[in-house]
Protein backbone atom coordinates (compact mmCIF):
# COMPACT_ATOMS: atom_id res chain seq x y z
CA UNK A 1 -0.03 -69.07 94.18
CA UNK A 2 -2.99 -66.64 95.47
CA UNK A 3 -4.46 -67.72 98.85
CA UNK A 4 -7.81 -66.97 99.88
CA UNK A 5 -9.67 -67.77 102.68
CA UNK A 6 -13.51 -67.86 102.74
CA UNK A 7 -15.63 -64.72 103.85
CA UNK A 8 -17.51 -66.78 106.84
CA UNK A 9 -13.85 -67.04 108.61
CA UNK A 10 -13.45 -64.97 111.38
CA UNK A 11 -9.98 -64.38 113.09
CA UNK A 12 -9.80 -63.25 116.56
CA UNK A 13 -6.73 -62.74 118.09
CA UNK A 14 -4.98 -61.57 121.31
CA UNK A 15 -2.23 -58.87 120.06
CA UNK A 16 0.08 -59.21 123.05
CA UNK A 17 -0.09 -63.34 122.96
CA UNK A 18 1.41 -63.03 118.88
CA UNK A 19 3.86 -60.29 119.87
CA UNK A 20 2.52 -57.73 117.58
CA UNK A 21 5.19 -54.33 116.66
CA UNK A 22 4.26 -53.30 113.75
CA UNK A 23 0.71 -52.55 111.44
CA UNK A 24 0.30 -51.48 108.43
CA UNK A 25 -3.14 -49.57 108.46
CA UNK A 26 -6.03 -50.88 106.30
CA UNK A 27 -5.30 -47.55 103.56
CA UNK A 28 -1.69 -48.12 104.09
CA UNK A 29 0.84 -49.33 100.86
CA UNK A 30 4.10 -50.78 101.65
CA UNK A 31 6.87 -51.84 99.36
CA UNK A 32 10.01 -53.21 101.04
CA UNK A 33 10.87 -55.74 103.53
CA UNK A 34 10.30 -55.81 107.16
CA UNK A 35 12.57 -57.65 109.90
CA UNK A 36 11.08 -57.76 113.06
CA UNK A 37 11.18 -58.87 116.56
CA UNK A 38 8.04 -59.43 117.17
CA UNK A 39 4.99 -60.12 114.66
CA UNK A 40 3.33 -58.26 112.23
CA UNK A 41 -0.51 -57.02 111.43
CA UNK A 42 -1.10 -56.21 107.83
CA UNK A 43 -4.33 -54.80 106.63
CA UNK A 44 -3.56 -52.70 103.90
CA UNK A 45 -1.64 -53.58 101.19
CA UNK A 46 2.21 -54.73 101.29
CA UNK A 47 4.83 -55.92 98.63
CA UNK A 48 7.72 -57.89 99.96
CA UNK A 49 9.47 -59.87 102.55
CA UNK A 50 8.53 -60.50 105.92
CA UNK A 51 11.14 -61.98 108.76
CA UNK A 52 9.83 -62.24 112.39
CA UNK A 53 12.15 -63.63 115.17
CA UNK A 54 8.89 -64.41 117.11
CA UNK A 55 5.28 -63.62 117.16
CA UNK A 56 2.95 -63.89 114.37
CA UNK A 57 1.85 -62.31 111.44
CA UNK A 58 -1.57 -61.45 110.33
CA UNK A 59 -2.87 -60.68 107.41
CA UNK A 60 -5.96 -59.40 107.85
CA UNK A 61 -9.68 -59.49 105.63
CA UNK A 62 -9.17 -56.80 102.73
CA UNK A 63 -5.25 -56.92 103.28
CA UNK A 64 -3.28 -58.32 99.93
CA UNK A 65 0.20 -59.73 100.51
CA UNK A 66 2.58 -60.28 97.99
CA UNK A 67 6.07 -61.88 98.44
CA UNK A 68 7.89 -63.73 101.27
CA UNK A 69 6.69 -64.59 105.40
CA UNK A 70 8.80 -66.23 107.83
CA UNK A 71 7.26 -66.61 111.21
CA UNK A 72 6.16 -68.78 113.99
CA UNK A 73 2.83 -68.41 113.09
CA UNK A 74 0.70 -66.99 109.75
CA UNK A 75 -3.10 -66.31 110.24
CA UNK A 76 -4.88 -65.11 106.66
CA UNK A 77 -8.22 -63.67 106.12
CA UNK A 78 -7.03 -61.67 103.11
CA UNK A 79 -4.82 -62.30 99.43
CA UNK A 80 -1.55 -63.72 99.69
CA UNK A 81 0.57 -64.25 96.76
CA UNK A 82 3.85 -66.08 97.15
CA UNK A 83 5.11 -66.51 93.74
């Protein structure tokens, strides 16, 4: 399933209320799986798993996803692919 929100959404977020630890930059490639504390900004592109104990994870406008998320709370602007 490919998820794609619609160009007129805008996220705006507060990085220290979601917990963020980790980005991957908007050039950045990432194949492997992440396990994190705290959340997770993706805006490049990342093939995977991701596990966070708290925070959120982002995937941002541009940013493609493909594979696995488990935290408190998702936002998408970009491509997520789950199967």
């Amino acid at each position: 399933m490919t998820t794609e929100l619609q160009p007129s959404t805008s996220l705006t977020l507060n990085l220290a209320d979601h917990q963020v630890e980790f980005v991957l930059p908007a050039e950045g490639n990432l194949a492997g799986n992440l396990s994190l504390n705290g959340g997770a900004i993706i805006a490049g592109n990342m093939r995977g798993r991701i596990t966070c104990k708290t925070g959120a994870v982002i995937i941002t406008r541009g940013a493609e996803f493909y594979g696995l998320i488990e935290a408190d709370r998702i936002y998408v602007e970009g491509k997520i692919n789950t199967g």
